[in-house]
Each structure stands twice: as structure tokens, then as C-alpha cells.
C-alpha atoms as a PDB file:
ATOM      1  CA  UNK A   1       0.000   0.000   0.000  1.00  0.00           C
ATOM      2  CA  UNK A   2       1.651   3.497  -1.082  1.00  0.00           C
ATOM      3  CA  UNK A   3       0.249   5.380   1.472  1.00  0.00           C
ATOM      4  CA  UNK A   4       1.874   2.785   4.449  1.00  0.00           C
ATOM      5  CA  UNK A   5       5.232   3.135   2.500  1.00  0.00           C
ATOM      6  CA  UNK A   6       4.756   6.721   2.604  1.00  0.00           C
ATOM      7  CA  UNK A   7       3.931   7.259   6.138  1.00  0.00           C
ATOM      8  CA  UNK A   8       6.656   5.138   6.812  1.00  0.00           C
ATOM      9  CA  UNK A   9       9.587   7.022   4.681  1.00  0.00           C
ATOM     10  CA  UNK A  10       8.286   9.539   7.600  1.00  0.00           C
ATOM     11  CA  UNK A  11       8.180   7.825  10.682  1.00  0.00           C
ATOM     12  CA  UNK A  12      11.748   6.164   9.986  1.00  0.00           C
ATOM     13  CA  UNK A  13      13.584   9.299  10.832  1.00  0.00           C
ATOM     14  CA  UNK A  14      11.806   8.980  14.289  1.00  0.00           C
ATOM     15  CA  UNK A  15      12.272   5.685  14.990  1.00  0.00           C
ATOM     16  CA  UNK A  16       9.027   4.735  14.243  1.00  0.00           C
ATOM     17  CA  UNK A  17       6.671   2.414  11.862  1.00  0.00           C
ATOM     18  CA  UNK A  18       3.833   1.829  10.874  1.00  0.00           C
ATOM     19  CA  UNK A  19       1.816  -1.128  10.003  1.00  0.00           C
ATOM     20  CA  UNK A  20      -1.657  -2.184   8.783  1.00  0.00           C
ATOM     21  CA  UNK A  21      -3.528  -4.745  11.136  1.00  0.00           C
ATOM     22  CA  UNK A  22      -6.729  -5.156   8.987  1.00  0.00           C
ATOM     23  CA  UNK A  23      -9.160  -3.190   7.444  1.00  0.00           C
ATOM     24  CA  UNK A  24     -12.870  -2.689   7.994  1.00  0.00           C
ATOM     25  CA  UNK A  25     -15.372  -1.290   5.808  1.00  0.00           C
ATOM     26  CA  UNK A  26     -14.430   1.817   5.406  1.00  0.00           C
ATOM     27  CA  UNK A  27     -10.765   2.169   7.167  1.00  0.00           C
ATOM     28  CA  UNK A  28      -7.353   0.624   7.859  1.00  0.00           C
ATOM     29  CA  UNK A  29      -6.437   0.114  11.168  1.00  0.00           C
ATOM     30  CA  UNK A  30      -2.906   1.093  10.897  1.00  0.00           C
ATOM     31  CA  UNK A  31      -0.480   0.511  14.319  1.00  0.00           C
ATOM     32  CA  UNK A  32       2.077   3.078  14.862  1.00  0.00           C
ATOM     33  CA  UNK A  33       4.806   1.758  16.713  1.00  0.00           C
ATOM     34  CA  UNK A  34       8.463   2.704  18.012  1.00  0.00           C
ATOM     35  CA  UNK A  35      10.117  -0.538  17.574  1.00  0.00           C
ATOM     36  CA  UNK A  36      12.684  -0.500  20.251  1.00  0.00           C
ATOM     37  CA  UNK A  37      10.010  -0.009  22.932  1.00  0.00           C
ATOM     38  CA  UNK A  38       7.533  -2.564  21.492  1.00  0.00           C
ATOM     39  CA  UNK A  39      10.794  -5.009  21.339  1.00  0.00           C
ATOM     40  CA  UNK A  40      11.560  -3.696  25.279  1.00  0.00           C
ATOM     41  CA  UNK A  41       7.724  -4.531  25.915  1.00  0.00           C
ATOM     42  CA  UNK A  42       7.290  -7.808  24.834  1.00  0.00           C
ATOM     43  CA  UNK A  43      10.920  -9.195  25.754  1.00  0.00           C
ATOM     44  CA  UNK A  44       9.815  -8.834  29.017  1.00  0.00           C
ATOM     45  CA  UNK A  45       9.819 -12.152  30.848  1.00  0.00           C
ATOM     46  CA  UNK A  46       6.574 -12.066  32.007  1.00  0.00           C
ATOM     47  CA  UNK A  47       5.137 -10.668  28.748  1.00  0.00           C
ATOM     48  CA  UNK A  48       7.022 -12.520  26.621  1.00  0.00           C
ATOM     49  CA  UNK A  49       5.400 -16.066  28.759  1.00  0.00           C
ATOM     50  CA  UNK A  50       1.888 -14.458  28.205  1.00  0.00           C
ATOM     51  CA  UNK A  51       2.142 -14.046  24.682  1.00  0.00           C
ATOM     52  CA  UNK A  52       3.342 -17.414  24.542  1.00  0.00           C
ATOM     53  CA  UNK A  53       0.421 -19.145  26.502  1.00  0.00           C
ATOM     54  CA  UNK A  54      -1.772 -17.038  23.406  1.00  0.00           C
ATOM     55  CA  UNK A  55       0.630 -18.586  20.456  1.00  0.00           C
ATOM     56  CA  UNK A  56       2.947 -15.889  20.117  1.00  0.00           C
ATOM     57  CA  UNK A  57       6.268 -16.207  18.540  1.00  0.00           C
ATOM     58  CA  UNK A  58       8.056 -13.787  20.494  1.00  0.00           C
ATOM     59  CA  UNK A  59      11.420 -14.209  18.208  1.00  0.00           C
ATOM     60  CA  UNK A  60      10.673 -11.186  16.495  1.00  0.00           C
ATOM     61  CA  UNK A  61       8.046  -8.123  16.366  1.00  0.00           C
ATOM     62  CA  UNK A  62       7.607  -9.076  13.529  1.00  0.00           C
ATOM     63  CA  UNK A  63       5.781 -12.296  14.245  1.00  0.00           C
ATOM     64  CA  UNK A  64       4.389 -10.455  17.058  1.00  0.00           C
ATOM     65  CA  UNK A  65       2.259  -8.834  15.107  1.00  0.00           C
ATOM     66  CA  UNK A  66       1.522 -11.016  12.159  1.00  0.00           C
ATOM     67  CA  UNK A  67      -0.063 -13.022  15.267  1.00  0.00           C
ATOM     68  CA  UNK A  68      -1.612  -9.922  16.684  1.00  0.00           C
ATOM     69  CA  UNK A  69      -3.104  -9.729  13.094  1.00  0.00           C
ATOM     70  CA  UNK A  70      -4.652 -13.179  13.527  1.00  0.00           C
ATOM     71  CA  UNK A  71      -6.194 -12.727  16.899  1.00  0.00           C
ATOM     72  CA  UNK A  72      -7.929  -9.548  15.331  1.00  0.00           C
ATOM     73  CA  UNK A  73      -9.575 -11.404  12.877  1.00  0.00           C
ATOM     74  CA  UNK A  74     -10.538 -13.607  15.650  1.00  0.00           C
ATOM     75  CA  UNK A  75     -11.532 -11.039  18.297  1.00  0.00           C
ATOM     76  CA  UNK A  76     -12.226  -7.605  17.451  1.00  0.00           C
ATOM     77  CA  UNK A  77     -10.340  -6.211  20.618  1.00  0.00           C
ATOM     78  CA  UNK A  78      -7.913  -9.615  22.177  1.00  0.00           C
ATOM     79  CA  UNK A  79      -6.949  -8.481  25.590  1.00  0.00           C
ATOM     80  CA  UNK A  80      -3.329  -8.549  25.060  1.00  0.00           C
ATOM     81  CA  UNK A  81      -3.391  -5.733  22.649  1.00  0.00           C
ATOM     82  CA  UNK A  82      -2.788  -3.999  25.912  1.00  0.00           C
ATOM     83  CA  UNK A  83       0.867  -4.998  25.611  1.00  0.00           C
ATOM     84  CA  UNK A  84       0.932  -3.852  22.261  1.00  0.00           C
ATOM     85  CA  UNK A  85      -0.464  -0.719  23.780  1.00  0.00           C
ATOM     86  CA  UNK A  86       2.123  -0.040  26.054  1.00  0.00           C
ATOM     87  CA  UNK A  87      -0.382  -0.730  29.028  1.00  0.00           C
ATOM     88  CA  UNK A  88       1.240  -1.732  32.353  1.00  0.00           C
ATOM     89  CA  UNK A  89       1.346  -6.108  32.085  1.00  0.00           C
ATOM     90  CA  UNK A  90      -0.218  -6.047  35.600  1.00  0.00           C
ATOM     91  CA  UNK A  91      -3.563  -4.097  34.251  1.00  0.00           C
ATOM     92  CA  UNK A  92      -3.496  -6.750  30.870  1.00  0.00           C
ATOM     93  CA  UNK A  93      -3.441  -9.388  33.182  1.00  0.00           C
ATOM     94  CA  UNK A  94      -5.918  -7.975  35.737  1.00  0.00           C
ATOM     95  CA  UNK A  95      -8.307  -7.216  33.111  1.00  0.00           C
ATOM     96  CA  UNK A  96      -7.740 -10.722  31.875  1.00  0.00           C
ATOM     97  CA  UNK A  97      -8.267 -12.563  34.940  1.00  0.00           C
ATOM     98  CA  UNK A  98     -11.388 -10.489  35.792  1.00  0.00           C
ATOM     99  CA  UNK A  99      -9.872  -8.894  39.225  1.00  0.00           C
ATOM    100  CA  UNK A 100     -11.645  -6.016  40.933  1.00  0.00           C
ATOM    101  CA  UNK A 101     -10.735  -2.711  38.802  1.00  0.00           C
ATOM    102  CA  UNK A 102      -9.216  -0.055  41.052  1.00  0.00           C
ATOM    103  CA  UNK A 103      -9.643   2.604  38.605  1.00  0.00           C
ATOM    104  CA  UNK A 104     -11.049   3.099  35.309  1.00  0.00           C
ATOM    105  CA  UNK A 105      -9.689   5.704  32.190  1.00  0.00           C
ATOM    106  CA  UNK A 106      -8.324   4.899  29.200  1.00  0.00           C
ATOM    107  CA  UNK A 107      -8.060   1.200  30.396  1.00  0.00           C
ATOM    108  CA  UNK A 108      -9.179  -0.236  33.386  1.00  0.00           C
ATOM    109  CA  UNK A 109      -6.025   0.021  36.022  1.00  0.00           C
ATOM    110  CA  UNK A 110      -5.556  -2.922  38.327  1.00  0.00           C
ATOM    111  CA  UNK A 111      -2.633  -1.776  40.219  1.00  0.00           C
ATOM    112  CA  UNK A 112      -0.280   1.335  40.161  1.00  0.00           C
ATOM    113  CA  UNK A 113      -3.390   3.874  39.941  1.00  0.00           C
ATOM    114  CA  UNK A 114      -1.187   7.327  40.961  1.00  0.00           C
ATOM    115  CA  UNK A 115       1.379   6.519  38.068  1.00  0.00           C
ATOM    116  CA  UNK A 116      -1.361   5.769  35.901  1.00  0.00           C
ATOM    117  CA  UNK A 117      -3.150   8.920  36.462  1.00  0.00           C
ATOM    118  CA  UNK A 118      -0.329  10.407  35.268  1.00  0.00           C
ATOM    119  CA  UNK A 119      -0.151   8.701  32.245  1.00  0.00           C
ATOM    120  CA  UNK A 120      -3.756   9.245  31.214  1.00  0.00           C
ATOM    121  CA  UNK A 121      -2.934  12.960  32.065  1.00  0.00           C
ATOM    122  CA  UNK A 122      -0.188  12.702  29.686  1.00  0.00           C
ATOM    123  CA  UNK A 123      -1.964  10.738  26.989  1.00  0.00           C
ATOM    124  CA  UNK A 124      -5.103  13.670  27.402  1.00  0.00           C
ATOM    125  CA  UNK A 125      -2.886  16.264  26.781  1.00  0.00           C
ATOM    126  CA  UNK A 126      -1.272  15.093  23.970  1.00  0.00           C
ATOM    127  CA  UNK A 127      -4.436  14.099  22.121  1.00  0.00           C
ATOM    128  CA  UNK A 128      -5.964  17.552  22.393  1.00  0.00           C
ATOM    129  CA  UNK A 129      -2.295  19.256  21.285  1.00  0.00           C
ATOM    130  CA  UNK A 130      -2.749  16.920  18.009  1.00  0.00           C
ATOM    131  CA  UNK A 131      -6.626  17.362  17.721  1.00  0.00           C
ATOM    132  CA  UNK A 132      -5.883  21.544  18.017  1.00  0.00           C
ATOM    133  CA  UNK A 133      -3.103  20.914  15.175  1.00  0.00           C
ATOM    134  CA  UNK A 134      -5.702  18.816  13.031  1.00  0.00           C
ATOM    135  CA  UNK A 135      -8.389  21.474  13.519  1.00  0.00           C
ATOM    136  CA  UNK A 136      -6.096  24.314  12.387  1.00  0.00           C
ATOM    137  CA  UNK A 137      -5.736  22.053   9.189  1.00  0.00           C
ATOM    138  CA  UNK A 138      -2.030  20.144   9.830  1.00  0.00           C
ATOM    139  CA  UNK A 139      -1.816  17.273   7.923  1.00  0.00           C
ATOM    140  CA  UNK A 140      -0.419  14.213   9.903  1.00  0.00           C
ATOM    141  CA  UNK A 141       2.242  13.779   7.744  1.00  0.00           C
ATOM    142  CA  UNK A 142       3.102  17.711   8.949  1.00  0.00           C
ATOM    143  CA  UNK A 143       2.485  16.687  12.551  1.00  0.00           C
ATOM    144  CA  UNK A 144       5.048  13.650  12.494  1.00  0.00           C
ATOM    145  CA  UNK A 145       7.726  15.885  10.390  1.00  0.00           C
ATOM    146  CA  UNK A 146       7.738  18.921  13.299  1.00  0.00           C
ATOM    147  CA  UNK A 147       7.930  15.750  16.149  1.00  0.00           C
ATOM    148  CA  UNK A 148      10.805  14.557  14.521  1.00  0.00           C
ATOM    149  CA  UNK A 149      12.248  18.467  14.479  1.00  0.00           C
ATOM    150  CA  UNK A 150      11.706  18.168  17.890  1.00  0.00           C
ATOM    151  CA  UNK A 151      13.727  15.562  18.697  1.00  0.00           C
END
């Protein structure tokens, strides 16, 4: 797909890629990821076993996500996307096992709520920078180009 290849010649020079994970009727769903984090993420022992028990190849991101692309056609939304996410492993597995939540935002937080506060904060404020760029007409290709300035 030209446009992936072209969003990617962008996101390189950030460390950065992008990748489709399916389509559905009308869109892509298209994962932007920094690859030395995701690769940080999922080596993680305890991530790593996880994504194992769900028939991950953890070898490579690559075959991290070609198996992430499976489970989506599985299961619109399979819980250990939240690794993928860069959610804390204890709220994947929380949510998983069906423990009480202790607090709800942009996931549901099962441990470490004060820290996670903060990183909903975070997340908040940099979706309404972008959505105030988009609304003054930025184009994300724009957007990524003046991150990667600001590196």
C-alpha cells in the first residue's frame, strides 16, 4: 500500500513504523509503533510467557504482530493488545483474569493507579495538542515531520 510506505519514509527518521492490522469497511487500522520499545515490551519475561500461553512467537516483532493480526480477525479487541499498547502487564493481566478494577480511564487500572493517572494525564494532553493541530488544518504527515524536528 503506497500510502503505508509513505507514512513510513516519515516515521523512519523517528524511529518509528507503521503497520496495517486489517481493514474494515471503510478504514485501515494502521499501528504506529516505536520498535525498540515494542521489542523492550514484549521481551519482558513475564510478557514474553503471556504471549506465549496465546501462540505468540516472540522471536521477532515481527511475528508479534503477524499473530496480533490473527487474533484480530478472531476477536475484534484480544486483551493482550494492551501490551501492544504499552499498558502496564499487571492491568493486561488484571483485566484478563477479571480482578476487581481499582480505577477506570483509558483502560481499566488494576494496580499502580497514581502513576497511571499520570499517564492518562499525559496521553489527554497530547491528544488535544494533536486534535488543536488537526483542527487548524495540519496534515499528519506535517504533525510527524515537526515531532521529529523536535527531537
Amino acid at each position: 500500500m503506497q500510502e503505508i510506505d509513505e507514512l513510513n519514509a516519515i516515521l523512519v527518521h523517528g524511529g518509528m513504523h507503521a503497520s496495517v492490522l486489517g481493514y474494515t469497511r471503510s478504514a485501515a487500522r494502521i499501528y504506529i509503533y516505536r520498535r525498540a520499545m515494542l521489542e523492550r515490551d514484549l521481551s519482558c519475561h513475564e510478557a514474553s510467557n503471556l504471549l506465549e500461553l496465546l501462540g505468540y512467537d516472540t522471536g521477532s516483532v515481527e511475528k508479534c504482530l503477524s499473530r496480533l493480526l490473527e487474533r484480530l480477525s478472531e476477536d475484534n479487541f484480544p486483551h493482550e493488545i494492551g501490551l501492544f499498547l504499552g499498558y502496564p502487564l499487571c492491568d493486561v493481566i488484571g483485566f484478563m483474569e477479571k480482578k476487581k478494577c481499582l480505577f477506570s480511564g483509558l483502560w481499566k487500572v488494576y494496580g499502580n493507579v497514581e502513576e497511571t493517572k499520570r499517564v492518562f494525564m499525559a496521553y489527554q494532553n497530547c491528544t488535544e495538542k494533536y486534535a488543536c493541530a488537526i483542527a487548524q488544518g495540519k496534515t499528519l504527515k506535517e504533525l510527524i515531520q515537526e515531532e521529529n524536528k523536535n527531537e
